[in-house]
PDB file of N, CA and C in Angstrom:
ATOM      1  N   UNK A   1      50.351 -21.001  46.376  1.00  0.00           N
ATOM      2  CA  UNK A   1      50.231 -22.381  45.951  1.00  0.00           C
ATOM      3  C   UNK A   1      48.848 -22.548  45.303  1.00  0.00           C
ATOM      4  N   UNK A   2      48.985 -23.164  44.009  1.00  0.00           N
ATOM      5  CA  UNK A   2      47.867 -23.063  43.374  1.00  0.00           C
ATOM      6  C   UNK A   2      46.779 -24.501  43.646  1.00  0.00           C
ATOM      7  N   UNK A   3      45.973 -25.037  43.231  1.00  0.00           N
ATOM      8  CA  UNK A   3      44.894 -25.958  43.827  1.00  0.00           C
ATOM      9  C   UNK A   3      45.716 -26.687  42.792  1.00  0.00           C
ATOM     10  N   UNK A   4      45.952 -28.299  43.628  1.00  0.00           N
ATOM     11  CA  UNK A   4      46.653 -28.973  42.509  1.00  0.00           C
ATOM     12  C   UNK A   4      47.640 -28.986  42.643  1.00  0.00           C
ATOM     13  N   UNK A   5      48.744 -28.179  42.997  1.00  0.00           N
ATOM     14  CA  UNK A   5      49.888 -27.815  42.655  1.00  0.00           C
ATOM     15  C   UNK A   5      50.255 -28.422  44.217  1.00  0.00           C
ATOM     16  N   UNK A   6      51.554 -29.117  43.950  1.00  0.00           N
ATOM     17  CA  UNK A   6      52.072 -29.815  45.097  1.00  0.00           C
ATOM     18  C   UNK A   6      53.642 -29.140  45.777  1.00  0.00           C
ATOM     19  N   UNK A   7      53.817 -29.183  46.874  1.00  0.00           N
ATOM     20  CA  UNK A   7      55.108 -28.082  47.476  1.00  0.00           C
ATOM     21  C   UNK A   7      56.302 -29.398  46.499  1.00  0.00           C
ATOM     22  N   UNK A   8      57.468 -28.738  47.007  1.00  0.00           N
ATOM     23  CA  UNK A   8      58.823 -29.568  46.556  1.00  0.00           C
ATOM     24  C   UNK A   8      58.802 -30.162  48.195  1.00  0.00           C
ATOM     25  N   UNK A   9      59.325 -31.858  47.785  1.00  0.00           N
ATOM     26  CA  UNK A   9      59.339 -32.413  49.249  1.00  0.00           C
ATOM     27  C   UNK A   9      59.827 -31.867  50.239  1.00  0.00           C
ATOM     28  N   UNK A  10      60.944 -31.467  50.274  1.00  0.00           N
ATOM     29  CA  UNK A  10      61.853 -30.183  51.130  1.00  0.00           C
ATOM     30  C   UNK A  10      60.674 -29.303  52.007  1.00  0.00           C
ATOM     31  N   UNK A  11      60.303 -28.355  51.326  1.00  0.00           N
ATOM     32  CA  UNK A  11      59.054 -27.364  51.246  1.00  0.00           C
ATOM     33  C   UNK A  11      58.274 -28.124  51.660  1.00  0.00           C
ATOM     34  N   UNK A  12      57.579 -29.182  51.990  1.00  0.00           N
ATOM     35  CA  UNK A  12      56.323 -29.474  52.529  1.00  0.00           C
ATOM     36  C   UNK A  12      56.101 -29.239  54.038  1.00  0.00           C
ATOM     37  N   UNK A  13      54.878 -28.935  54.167  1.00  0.00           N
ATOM     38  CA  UNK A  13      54.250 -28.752  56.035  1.00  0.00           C
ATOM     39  C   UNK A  13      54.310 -30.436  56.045  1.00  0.00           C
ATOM     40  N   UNK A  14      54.512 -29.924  57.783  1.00  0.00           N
ATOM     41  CA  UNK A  14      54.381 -31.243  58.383  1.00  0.00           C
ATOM     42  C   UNK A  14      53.390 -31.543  58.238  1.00  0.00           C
ATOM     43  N   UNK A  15      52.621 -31.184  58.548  1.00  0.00           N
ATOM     44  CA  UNK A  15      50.826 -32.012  58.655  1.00  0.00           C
ATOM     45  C   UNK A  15      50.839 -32.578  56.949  1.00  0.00           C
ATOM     46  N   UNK A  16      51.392 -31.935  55.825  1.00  0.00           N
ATOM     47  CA  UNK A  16      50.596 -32.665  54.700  1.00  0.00           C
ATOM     48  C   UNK A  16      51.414 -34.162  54.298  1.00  0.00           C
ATOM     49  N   UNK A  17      52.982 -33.802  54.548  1.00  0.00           N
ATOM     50  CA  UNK A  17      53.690 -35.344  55.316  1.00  0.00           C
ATOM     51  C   UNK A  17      52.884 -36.374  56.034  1.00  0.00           C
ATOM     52  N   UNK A  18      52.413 -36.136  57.178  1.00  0.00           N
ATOM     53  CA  UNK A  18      51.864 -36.822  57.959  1.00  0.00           C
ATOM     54  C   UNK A  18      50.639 -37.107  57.044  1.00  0.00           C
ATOM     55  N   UNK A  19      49.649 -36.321  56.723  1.00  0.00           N
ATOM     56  CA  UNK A  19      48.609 -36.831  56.184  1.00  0.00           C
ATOM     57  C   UNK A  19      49.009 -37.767  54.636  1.00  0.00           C
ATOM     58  N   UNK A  20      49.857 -37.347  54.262  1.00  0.00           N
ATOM     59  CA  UNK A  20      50.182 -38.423  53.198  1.00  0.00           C
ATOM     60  C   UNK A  20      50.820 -39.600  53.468  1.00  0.00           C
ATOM     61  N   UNK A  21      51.182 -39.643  54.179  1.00  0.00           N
ATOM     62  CA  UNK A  21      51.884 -41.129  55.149  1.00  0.00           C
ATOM     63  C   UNK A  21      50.646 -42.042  55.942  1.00  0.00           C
ATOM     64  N   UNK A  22      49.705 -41.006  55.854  1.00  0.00           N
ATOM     65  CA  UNK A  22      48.307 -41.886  56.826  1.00  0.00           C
ATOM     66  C   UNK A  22      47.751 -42.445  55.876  1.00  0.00           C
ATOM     67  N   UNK A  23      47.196 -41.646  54.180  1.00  0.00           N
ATOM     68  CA  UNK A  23      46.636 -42.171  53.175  1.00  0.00           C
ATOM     69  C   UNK A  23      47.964 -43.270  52.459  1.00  0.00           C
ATOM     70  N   UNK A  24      48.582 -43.689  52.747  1.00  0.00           N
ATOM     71  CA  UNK A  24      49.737 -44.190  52.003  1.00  0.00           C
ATOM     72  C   UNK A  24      48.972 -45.882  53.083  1.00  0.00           C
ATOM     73  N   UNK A  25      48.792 -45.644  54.373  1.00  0.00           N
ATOM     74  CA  UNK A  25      48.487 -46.608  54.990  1.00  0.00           C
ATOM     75  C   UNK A  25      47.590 -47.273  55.159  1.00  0.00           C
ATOM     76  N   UNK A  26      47.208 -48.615  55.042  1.00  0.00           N
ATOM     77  CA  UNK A  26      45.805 -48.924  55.124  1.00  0.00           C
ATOM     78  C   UNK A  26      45.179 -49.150  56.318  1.00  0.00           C
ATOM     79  N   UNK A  27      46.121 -50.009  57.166  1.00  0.00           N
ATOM     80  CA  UNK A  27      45.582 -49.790  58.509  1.00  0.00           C
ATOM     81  C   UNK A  27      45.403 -48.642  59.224  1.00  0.00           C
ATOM     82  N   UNK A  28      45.899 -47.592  59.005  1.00  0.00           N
ATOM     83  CA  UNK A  28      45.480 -46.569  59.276  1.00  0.00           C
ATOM     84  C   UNK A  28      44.146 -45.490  58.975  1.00  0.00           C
ATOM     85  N   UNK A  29      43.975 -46.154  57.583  1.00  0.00           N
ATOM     86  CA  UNK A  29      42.465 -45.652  56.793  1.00  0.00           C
ATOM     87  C   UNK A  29      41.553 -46.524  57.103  1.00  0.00           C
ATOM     88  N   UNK A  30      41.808 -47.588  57.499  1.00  0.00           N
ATOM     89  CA  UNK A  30      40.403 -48.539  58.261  1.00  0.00           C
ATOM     90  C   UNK A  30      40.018 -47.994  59.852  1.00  0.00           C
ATOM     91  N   UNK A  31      41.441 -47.653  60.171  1.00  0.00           N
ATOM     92  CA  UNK A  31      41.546 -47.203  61.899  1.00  0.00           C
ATOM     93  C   UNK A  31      40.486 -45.707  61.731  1.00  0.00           C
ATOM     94  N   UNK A  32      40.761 -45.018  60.812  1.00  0.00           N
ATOM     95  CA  UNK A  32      40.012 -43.891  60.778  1.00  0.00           C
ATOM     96  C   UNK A  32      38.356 -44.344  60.237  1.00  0.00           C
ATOM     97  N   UNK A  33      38.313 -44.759  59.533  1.00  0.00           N
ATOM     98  CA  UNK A  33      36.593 -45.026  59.127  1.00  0.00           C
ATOM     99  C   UNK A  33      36.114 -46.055  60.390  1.00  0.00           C
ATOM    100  N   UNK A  34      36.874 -46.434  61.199  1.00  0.00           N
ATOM    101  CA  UNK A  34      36.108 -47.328  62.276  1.00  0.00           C
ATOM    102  C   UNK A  34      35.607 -45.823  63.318  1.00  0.00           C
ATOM    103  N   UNK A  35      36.728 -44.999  63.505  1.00  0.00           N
ATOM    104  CA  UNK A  35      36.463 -43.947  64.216  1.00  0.00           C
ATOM    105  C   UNK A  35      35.694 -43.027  64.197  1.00  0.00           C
ATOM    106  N   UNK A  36      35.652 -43.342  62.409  1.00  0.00           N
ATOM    107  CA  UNK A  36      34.293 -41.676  62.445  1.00  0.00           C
ATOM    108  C   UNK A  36      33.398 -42.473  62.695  1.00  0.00           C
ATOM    109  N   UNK A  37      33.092 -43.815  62.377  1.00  0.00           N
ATOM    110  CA  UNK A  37      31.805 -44.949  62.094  1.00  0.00           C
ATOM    111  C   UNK A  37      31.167 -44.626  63.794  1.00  0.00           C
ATOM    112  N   UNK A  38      32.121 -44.586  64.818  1.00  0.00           N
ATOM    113  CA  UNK A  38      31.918 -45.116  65.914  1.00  0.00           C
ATOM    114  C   UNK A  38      31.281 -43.498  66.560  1.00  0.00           C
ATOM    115  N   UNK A  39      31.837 -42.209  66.008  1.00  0.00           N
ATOM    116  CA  UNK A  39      31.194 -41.151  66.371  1.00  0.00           C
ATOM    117  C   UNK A  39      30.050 -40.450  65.741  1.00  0.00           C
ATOM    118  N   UNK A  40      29.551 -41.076  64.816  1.00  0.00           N
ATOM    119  CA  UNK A  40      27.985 -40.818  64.051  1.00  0.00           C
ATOM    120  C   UNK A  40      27.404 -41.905  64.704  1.00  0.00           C
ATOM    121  N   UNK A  41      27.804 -43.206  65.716  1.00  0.00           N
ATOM    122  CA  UNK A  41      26.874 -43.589  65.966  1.00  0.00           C
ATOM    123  C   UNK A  41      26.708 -43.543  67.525  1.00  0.00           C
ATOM    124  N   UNK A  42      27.779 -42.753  67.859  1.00  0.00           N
ATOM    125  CA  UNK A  42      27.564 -41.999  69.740  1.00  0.00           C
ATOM    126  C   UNK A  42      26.925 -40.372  69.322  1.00  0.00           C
ATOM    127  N   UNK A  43      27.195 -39.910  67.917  1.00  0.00           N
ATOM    128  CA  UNK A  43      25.907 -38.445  68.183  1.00  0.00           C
ATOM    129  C   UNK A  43      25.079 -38.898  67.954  1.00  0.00           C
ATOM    130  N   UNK A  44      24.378 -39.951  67.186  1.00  0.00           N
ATOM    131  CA  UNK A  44      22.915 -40.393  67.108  1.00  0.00           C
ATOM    132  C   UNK A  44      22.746 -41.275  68.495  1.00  0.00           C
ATOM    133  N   UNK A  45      23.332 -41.585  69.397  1.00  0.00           N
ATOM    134  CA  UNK A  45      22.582 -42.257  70.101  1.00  0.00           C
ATOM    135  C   UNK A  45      22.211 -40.766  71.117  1.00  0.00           C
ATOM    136  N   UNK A  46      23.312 -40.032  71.050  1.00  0.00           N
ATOM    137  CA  UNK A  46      22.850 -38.747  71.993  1.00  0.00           C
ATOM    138  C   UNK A  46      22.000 -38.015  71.645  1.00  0.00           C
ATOM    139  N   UNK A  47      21.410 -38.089  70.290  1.00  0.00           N
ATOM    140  CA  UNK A  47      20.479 -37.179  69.739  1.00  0.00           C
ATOM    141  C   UNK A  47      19.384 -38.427  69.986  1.00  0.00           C
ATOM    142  N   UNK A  48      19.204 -39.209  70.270  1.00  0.00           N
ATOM    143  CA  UNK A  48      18.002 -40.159  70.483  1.00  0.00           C
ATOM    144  C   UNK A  48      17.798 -40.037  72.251  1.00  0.00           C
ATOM    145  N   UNK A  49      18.904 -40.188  72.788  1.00  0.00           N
ATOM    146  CA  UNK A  49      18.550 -39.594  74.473  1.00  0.00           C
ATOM    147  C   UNK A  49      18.145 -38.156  74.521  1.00  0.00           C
ATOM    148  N   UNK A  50      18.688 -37.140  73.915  1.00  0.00           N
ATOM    149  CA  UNK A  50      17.726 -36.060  74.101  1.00  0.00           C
ATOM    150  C   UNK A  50      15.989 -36.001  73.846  1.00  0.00           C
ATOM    151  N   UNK A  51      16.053 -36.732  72.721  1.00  0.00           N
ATOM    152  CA  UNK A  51      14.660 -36.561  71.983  1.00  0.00           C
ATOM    153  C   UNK A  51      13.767 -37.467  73.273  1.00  0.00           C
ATOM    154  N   UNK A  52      14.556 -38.439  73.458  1.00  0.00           N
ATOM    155  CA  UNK A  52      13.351 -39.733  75.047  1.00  0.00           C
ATOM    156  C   UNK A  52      12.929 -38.382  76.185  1.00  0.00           C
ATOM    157  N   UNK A  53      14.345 -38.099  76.557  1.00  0.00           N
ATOM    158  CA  UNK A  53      14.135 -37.100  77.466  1.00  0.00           C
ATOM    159  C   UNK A  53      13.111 -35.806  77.801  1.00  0.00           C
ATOM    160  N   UNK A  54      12.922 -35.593  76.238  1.00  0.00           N
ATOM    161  CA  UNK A  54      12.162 -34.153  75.857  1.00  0.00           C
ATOM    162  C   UNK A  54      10.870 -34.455  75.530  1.00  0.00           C
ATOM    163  N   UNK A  55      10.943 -35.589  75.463  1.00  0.00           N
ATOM    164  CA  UNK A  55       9.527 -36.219  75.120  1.00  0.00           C
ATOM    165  C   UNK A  55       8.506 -36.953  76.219  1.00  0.00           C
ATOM    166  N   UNK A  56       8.950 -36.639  77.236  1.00  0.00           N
ATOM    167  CA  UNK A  56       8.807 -37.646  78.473  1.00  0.00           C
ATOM    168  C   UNK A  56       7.496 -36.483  79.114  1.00  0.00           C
TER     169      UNK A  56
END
């Protein structure tokens, strides 16, 4: 399969179904940017408790 080049619907993996049914959705693409939003800001708070800790 070349870059670009898309399977015949038949032929498709599940996962790229599913992932095209998630981008097809919007509540689902807000549900995801709330999620990554919410885990860059629990590794920065854990990378700010290490640094208090190490610094103490």
């Amino acid at each position: 399969m070349r870059i670009g080049q898309r399977w015949p619907e038949a032929e498709m993996p599940k996962w790229q179904v599913i992932f095209d049914q998630a981008l097809n959705d919007p509540d689902k693409i807000g549900s995801a940017k709330y999620h990554f939003i919410v885990a860059i800001e629990s590794a920065i708070d854990m990378c700010n408790e290490v640094t208090a800790t190490c610094l103490r």
